[in-house]
N, C-alpha and C. Protein backbone atom coordinates (compact mmCIF):
# COMPACT_ATOMS: atom_id res chain seq x y z
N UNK A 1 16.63 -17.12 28.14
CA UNK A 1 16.80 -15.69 27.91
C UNK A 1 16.78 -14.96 29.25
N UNK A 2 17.77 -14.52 29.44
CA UNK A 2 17.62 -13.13 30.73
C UNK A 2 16.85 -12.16 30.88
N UNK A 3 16.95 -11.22 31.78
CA UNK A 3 15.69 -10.69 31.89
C UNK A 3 15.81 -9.03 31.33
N UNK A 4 17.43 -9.30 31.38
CA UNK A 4 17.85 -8.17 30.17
C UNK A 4 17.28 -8.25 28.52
N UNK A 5 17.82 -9.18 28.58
CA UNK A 5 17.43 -10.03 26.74
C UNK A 5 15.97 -9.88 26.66
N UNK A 6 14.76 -10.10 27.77
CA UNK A 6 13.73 -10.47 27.45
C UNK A 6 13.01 -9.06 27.46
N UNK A 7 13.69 -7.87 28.24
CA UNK A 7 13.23 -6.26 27.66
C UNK A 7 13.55 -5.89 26.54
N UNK A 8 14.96 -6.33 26.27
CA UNK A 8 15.29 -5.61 24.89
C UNK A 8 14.53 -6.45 23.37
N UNK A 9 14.06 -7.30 23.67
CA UNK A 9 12.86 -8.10 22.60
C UNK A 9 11.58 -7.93 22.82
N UNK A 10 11.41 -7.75 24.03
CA UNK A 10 9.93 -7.20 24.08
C UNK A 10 9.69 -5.86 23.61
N UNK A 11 10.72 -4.81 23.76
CA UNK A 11 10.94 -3.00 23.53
C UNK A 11 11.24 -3.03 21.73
N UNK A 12 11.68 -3.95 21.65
CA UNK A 12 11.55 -4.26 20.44
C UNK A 12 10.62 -4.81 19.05
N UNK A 13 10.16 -5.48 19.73
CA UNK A 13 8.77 -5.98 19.17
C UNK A 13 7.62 -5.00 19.28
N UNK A 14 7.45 -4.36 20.38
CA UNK A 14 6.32 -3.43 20.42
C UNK A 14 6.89 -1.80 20.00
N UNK A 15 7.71 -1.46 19.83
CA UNK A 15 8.64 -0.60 18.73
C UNK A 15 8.01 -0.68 17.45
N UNK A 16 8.26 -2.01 16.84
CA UNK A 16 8.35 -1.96 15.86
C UNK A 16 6.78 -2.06 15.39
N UNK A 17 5.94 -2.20 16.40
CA UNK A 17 4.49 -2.89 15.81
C UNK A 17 3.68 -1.30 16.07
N UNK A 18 4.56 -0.63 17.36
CA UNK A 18 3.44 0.54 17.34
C UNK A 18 4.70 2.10 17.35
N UNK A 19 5.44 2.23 16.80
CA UNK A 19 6.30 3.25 16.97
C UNK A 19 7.12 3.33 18.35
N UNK A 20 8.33 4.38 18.18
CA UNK A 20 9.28 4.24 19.54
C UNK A 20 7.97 5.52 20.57
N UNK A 21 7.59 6.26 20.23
CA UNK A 21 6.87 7.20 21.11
C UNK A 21 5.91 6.71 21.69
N UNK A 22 4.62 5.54 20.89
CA UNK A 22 4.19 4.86 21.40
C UNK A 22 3.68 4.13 22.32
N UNK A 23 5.29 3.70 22.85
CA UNK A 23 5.65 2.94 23.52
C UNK A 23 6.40 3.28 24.90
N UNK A 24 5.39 2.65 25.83
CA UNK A 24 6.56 3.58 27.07
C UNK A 24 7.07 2.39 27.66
N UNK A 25 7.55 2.81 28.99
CA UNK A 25 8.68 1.83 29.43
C UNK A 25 7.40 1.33 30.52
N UNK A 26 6.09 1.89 30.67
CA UNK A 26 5.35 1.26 31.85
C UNK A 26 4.79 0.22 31.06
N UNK A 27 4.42 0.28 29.37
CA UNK A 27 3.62 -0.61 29.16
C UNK A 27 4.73 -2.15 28.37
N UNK A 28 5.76 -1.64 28.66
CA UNK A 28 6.95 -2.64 28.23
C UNK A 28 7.02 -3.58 29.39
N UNK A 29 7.16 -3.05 30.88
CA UNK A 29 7.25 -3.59 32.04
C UNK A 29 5.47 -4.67 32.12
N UNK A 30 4.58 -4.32 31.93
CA UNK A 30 3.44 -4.97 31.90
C UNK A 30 3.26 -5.70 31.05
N UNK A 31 4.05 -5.38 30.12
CA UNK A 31 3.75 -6.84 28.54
C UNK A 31 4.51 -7.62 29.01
N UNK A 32 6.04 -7.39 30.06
CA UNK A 32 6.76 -8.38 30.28
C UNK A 32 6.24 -9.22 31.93
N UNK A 33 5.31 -8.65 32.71
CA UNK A 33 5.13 -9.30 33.96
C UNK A 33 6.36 -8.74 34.75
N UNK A 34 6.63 -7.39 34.57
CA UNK A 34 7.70 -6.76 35.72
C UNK A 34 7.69 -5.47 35.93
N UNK A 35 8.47 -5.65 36.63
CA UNK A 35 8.04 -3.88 37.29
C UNK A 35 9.25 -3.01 36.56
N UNK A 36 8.43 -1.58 36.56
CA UNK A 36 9.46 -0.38 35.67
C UNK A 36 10.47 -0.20 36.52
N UNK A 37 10.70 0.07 37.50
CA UNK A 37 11.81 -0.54 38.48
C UNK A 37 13.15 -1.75 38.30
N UNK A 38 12.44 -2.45 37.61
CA UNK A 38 13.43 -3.65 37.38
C UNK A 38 14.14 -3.32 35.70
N UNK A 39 13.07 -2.54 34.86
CA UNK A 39 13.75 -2.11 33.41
C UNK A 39 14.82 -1.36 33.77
N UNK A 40 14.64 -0.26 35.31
CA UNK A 40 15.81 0.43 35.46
C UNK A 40 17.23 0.14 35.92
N UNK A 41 16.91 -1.01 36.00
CA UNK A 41 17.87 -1.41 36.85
C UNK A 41 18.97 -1.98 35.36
N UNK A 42 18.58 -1.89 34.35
CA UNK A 42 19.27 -2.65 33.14
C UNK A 42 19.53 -1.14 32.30
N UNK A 43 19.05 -0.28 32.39
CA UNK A 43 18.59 0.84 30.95
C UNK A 43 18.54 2.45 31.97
N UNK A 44 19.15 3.01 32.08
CA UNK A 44 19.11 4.34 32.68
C UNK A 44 17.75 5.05 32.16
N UNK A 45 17.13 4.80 31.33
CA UNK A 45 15.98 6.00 30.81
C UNK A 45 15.61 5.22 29.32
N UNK A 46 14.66 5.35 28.87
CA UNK A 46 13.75 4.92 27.44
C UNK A 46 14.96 4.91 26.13
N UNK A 47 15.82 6.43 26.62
CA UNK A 47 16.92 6.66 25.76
C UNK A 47 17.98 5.64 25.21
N UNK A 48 18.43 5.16 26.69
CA UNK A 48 19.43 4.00 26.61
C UNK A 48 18.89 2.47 26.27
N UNK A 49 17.39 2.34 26.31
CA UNK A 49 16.70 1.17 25.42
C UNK A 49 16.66 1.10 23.97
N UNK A 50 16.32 2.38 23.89
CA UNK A 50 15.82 2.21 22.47
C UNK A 50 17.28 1.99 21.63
N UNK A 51 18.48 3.16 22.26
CA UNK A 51 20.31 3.11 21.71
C UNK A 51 20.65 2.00 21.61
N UNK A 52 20.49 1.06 22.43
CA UNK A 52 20.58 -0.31 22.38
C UNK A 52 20.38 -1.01 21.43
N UNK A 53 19.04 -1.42 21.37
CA UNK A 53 18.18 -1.83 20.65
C UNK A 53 18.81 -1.41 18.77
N UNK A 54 18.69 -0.08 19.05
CA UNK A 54 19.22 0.02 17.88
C UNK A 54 20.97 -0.83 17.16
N UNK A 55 21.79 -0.58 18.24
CA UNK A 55 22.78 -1.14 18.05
C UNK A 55 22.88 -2.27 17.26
N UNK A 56 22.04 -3.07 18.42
CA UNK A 56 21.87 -4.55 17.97
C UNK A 56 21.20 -4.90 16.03
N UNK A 57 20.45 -3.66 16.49
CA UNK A 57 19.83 -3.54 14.60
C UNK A 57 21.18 -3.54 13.61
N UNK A 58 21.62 -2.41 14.48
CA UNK A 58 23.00 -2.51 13.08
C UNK A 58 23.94 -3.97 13.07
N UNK A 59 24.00 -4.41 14.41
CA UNK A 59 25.06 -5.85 14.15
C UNK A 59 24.22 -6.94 13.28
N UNK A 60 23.19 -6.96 13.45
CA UNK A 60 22.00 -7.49 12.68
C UNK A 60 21.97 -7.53 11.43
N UNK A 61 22.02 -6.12 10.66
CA UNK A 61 21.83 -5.75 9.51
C UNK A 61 23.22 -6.04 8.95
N UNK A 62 24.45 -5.93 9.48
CA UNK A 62 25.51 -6.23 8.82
C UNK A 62 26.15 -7.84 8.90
N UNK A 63 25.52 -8.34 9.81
CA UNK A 63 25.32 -9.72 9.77
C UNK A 63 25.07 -9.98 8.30
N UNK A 64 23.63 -9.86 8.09
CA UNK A 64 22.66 -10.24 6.59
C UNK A 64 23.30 -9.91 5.76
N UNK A 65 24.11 -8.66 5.83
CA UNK A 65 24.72 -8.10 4.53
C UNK A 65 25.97 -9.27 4.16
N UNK A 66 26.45 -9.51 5.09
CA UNK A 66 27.75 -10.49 5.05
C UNK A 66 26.94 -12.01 4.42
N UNK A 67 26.31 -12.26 5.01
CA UNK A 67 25.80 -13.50 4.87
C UNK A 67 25.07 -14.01 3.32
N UNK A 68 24.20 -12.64 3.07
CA UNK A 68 24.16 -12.44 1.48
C UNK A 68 25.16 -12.64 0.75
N UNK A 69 26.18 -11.83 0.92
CA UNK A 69 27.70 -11.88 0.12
C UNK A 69 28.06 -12.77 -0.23
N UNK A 70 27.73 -13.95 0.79
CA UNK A 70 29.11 -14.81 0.98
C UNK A 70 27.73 -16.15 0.27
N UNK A 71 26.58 -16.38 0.43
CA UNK A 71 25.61 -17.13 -0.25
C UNK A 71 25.37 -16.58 -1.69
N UNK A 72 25.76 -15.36 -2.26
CA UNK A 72 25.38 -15.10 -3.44
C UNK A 72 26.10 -15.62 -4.58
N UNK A 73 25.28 -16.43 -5.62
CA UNK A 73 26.31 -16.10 -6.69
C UNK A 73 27.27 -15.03 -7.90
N UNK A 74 26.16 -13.58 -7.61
CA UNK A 74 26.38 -12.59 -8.52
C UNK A 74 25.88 -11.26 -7.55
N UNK A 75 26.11 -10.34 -8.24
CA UNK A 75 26.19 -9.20 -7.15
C UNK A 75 24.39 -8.84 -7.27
N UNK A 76 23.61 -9.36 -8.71
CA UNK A 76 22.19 -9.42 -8.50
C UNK A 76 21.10 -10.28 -7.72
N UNK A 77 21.86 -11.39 -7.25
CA UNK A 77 21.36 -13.11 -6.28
C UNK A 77 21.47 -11.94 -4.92
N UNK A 78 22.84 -11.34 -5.10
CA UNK A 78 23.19 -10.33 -3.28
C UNK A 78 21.75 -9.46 -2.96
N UNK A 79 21.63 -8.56 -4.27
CA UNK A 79 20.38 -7.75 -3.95
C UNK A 79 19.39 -8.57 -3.64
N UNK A 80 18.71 -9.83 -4.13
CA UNK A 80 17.17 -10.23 -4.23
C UNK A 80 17.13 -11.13 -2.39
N UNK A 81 18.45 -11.40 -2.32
CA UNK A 81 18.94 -12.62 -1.28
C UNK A 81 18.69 -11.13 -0.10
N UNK A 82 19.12 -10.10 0.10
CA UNK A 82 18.72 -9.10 0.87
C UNK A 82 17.65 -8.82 1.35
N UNK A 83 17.08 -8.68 -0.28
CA UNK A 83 15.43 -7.91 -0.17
C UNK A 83 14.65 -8.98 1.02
N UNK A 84 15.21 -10.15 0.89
CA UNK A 84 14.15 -11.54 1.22
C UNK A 84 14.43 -11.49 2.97
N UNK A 85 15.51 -10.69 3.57
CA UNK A 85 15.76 -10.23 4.68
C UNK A 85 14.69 -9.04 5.42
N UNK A 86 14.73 -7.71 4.30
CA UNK A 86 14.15 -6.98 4.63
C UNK A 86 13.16 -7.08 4.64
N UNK A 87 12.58 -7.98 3.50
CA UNK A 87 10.87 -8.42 3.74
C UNK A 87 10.65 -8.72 5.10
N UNK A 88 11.35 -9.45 5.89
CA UNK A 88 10.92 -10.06 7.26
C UNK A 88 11.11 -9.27 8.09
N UNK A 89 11.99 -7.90 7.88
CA UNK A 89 11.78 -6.86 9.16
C UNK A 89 11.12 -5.96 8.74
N UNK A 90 10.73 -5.43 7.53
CA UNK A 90 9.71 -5.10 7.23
C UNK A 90 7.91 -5.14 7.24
N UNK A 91 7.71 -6.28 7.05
CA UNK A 91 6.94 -6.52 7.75
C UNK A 91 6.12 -6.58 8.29
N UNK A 92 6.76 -6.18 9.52
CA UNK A 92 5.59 -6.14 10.80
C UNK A 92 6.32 -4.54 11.05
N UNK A 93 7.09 -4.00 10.35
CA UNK A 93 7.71 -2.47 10.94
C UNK A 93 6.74 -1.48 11.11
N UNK A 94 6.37 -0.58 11.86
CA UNK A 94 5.72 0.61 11.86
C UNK A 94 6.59 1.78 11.12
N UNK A 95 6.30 2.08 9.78
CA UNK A 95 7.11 3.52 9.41
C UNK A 95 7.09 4.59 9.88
N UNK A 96 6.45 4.82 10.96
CA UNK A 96 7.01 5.79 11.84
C UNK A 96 8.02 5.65 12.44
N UNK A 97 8.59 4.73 12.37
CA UNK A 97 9.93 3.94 13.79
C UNK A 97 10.71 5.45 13.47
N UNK A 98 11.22 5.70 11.89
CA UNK A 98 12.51 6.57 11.97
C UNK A 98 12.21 8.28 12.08
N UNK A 99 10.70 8.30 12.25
CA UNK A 99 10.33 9.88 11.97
C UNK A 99 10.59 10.34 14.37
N UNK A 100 9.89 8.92 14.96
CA UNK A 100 9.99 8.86 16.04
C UNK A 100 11.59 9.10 16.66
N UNK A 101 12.40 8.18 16.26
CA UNK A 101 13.75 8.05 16.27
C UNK A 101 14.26 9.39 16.02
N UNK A 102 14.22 10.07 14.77
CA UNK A 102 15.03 11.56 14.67
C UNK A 102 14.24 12.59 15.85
N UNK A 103 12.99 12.77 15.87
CA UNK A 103 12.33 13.75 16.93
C UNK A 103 12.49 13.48 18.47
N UNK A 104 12.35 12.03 18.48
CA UNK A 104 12.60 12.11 20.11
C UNK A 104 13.09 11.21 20.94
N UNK A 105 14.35 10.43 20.05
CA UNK A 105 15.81 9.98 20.33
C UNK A 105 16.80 10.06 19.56
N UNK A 106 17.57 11.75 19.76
CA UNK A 106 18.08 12.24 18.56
C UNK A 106 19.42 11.81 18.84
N UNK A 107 20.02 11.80 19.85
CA UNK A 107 21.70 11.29 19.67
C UNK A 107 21.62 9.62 19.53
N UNK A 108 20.41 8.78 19.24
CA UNK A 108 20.52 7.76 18.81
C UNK A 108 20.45 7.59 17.30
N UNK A 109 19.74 8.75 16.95
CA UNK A 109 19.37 9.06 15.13
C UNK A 109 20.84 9.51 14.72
N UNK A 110 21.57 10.50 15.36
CA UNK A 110 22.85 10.58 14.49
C UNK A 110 23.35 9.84 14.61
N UNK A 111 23.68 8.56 15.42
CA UNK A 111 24.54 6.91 15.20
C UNK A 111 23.88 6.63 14.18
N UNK A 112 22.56 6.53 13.75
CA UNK A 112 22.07 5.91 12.52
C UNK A 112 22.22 6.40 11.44
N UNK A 113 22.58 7.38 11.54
CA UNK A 113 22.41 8.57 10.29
C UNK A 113 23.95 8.39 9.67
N UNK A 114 24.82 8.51 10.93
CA UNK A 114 25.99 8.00 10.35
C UNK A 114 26.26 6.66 9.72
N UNK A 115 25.73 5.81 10.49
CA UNK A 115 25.75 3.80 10.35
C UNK A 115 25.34 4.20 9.00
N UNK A 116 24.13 4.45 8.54
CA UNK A 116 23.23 4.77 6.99
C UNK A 116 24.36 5.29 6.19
N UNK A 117 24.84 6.40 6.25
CA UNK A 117 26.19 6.66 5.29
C UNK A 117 26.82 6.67 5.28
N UNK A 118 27.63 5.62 6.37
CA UNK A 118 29.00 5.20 5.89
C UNK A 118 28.59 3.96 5.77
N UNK A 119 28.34 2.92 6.46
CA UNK A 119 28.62 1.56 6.34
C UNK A 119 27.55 1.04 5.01
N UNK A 120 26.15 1.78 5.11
CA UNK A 120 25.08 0.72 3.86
C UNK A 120 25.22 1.60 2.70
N UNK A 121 26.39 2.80 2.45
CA UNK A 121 27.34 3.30 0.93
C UNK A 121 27.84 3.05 0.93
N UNK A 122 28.69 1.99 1.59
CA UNK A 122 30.00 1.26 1.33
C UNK A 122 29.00 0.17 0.79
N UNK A 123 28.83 -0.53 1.27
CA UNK A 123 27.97 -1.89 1.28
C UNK A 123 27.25 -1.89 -0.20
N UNK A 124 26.87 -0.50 -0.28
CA UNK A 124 26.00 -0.65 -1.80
C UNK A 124 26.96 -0.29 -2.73
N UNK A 125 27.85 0.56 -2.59
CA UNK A 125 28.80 0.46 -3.56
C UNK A 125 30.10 -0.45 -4.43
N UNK A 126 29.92 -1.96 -2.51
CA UNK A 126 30.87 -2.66 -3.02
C UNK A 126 29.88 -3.99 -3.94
N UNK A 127 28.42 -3.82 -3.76
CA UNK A 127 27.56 -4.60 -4.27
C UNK A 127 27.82 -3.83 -6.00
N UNK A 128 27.82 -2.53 -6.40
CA UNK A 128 27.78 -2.22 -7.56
C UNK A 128 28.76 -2.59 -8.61
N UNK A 129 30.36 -2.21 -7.67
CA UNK A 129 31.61 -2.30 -8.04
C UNK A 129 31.63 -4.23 -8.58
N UNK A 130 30.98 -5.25 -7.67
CA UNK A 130 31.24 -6.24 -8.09
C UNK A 130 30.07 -6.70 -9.16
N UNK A 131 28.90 -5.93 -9.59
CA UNK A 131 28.31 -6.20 -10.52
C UNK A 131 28.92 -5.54 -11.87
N UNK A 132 29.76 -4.67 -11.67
CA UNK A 132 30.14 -4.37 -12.96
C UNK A 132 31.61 -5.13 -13.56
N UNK A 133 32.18 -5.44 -12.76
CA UNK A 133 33.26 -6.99 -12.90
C UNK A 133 32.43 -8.03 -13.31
N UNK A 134 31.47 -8.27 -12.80
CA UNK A 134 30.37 -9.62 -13.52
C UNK A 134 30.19 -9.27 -15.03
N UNK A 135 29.73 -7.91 -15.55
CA UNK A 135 29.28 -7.93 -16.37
C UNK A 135 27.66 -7.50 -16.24
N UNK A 136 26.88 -7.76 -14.99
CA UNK A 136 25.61 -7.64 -15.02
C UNK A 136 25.34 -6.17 -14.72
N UNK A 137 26.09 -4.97 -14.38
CA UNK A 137 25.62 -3.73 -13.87
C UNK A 137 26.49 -2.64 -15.28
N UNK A 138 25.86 -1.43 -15.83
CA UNK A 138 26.59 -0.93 -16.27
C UNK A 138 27.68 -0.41 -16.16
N UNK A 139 28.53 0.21 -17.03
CA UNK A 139 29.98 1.08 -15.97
C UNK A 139 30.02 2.05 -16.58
N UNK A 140 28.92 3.06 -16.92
CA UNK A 140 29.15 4.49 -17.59
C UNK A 140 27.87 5.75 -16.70
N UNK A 141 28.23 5.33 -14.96
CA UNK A 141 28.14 6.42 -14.22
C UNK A 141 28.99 6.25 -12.74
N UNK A 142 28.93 7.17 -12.40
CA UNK A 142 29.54 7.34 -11.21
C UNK A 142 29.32 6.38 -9.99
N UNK A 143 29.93 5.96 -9.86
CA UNK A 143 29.46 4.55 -8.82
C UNK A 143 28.91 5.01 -7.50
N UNK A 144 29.71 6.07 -7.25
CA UNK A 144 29.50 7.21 -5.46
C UNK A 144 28.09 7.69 -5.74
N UNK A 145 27.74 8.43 -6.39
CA UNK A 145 26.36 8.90 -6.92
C UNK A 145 25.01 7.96 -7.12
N UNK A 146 25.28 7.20 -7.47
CA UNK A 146 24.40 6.07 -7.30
C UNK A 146 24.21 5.41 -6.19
N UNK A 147 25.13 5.38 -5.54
CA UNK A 147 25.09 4.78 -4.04
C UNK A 147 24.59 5.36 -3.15
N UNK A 148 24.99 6.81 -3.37
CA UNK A 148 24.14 7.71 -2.41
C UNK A 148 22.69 8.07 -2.94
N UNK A 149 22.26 7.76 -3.92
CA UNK A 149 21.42 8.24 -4.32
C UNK A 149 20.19 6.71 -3.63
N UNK A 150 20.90 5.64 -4.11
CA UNK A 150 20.07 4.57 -3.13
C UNK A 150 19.86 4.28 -1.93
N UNK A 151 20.78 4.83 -1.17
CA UNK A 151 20.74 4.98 0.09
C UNK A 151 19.41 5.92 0.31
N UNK A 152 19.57 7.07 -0.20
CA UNK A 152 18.19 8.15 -0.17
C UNK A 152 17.09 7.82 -0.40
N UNK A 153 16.93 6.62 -1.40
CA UNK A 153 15.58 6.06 -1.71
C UNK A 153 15.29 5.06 -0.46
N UNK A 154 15.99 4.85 0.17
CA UNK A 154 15.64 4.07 1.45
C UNK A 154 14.92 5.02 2.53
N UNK A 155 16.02 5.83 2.83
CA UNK A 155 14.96 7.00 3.44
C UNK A 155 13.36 7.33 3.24
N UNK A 156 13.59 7.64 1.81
CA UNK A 156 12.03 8.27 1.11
C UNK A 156 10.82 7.12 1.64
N UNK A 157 11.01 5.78 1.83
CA UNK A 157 9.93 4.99 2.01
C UNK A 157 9.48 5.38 3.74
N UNK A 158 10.13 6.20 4.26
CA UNK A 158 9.92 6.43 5.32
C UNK A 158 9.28 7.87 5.83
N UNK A 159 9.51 8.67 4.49
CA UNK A 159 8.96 9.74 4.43
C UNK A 159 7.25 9.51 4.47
N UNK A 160 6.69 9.83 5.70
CA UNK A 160 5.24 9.72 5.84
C UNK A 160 4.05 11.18 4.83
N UNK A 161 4.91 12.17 4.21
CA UNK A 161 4.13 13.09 3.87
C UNK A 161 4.14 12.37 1.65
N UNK A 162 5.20 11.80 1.60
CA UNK A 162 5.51 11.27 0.26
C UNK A 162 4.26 9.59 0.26
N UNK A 163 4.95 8.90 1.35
CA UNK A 163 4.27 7.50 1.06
C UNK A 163 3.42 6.87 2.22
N UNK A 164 2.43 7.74 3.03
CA UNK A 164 2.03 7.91 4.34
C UNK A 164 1.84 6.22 4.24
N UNK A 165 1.78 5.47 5.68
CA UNK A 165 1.74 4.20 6.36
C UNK A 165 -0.14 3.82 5.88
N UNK A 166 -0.90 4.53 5.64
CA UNK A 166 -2.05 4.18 5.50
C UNK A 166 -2.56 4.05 3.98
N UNK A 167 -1.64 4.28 3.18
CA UNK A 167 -2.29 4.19 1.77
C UNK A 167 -0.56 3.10 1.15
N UNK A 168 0.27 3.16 2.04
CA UNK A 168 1.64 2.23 0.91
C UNK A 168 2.27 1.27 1.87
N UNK A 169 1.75 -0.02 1.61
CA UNK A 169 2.69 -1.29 2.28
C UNK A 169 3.93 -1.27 2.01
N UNK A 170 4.78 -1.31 3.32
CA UNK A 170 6.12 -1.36 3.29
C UNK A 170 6.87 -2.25 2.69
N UNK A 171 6.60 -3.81 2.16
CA UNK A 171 7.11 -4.08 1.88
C UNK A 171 7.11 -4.17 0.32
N UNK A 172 5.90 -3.90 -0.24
CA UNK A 172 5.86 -3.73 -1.65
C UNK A 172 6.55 -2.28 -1.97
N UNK A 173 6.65 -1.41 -1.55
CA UNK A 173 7.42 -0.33 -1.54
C UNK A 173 8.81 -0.21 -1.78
N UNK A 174 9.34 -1.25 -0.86
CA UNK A 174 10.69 -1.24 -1.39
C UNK A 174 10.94 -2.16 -2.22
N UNK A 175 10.00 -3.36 -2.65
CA UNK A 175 10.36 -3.85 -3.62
C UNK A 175 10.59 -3.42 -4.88
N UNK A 176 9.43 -2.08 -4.98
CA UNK A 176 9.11 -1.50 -6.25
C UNK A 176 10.43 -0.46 -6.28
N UNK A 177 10.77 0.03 -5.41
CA UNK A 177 12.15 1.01 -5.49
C UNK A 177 13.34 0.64 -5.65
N UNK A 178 13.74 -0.50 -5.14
CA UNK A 178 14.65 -1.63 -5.44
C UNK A 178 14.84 -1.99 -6.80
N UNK A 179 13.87 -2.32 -7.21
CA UNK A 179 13.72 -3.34 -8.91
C UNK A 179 13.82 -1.59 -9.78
N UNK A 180 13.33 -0.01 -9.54
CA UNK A 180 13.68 0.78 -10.44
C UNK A 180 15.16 1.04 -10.40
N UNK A 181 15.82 0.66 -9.08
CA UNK A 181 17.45 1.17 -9.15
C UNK A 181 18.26 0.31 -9.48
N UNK A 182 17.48 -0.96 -9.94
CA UNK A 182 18.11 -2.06 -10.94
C UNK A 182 18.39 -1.62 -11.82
N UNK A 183 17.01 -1.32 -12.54
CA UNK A 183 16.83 -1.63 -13.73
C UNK A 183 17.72 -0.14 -14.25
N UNK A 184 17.92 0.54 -13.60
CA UNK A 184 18.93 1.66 -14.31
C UNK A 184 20.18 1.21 -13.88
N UNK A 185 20.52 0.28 -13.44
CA UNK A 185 21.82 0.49 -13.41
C UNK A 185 22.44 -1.06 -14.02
N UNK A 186 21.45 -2.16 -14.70
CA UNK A 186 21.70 -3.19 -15.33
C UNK A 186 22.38 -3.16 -16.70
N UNK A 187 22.79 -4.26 -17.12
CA UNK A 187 23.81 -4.24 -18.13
C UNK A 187 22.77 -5.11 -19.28
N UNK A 188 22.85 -5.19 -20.32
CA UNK A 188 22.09 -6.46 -21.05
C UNK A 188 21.95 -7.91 -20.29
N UNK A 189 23.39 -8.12 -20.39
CA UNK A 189 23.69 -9.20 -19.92
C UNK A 189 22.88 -9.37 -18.07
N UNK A 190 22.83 -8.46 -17.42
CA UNK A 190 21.94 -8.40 -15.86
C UNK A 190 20.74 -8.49 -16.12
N UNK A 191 19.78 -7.90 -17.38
CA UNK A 191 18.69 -7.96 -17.75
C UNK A 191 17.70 -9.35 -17.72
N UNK A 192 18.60 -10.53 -18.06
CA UNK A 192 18.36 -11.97 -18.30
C UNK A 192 18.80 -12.22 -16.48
N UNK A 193 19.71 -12.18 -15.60
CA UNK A 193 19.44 -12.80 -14.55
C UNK A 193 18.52 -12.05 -13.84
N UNK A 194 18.30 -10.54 -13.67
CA UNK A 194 17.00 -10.32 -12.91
C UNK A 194 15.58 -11.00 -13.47
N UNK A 195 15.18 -10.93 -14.64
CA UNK A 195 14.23 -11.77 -14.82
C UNK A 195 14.07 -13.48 -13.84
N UNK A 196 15.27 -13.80 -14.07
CA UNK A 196 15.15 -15.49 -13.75
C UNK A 196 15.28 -15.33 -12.13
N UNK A 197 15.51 -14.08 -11.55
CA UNK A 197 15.82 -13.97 -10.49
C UNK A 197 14.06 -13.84 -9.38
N UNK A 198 13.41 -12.81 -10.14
CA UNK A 198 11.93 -12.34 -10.41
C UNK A 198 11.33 -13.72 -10.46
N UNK A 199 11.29 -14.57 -11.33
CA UNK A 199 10.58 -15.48 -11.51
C UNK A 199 10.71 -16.36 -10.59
N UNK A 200 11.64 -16.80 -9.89
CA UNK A 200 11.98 -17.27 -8.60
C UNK A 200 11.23 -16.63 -7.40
């Protein structure tokens, strides 16, 4: 690993364990055995680390999304085969990451804000569109509306005044929000593979 690679995993790891504000670029340089001098020489300012960093999140995240797709057998195997992703960056995540991110790396929050509604409402809508060709998702609401509406419930787990970091584990959180935007939008026939899916 380079010594580029080995800031942007270290800025990363301690991101995610103690928030982006947290975290400065002197105590990134000391977790790595180098000088803040040498981070500059890769990263113009904290700004262009964290933009980064994020980037890489999104090639990341649409990686998994693909990779789900293409391992799933049904558009309900796609959701659970996901969740089992997000469990692992979940995690160890600090839910402050995105309250930090909008307040005080904001032209990196509108790349995300956009990435969030266009690419993971496409993504959830083409997950819906092919559960209702299966048979396992209903087809008597608006497919756009639902999509955006799950997208929003992703947000909300991040809302610290709704589900503050000290009283709601992140990853049972979205499990539990996940399995309610199932279960409204399952067919009879989806009812029997989320169970067997659950029990797994």
């Amino acid at each position: 690993m380079d010594t580029k690679d080995r800031i942007l995993h270290k800025a990363d790891e301690l991101f995610r364990k103690f928030g982006l504000r947290a975290v400065t670029l002197d105590e990134i340089a000391s977790n790595l055995g180098i000088s803040k001098k040498t981070i500059y020489q890769f990263f113009a300012d904290k700004d262009a680390l964290v933009d980064e960093i994020m980037m890489q999140e999104f090639a990341k995240t649409n990686n998994d999304c693909e990779l789900c797709k293409t391992r799933a057998q049904n558009a309900i195997e796609e959701i659970f085969l996901l969740m089992q992703h997000l469990d692992d960056d979940f995690r160890n995540l600090n839910p402050l990451i995105l309250h930090d991110l909008k307040k005080f790396h904001h032209t990196t929050f509108i790349k995300f804000n956009q990435y969030m509604h266009e690419n993971m409402v496409k993504m959830i809508m083409e997950n819906i569109e092919k559960g209702i060709e299966e048979g396992n998702y209903r087809n008597d609401f608006d497919i756009e509306i639902l999509a955006r509406f799950r997208m929003a419930s992703i947000w909300l787990m991040f809302d610290q005044e709704i589900f503050p970091a000290s009283k709601y584990n992140l990853v049972n959180l979205s499990h539990q929000i996940m399995e309610h935007f199932l279960h409204g939008i399952l067919s009879e026939k989806g009812y029997q593979l989320i169970n067997k899916y659950k029990q797994v």
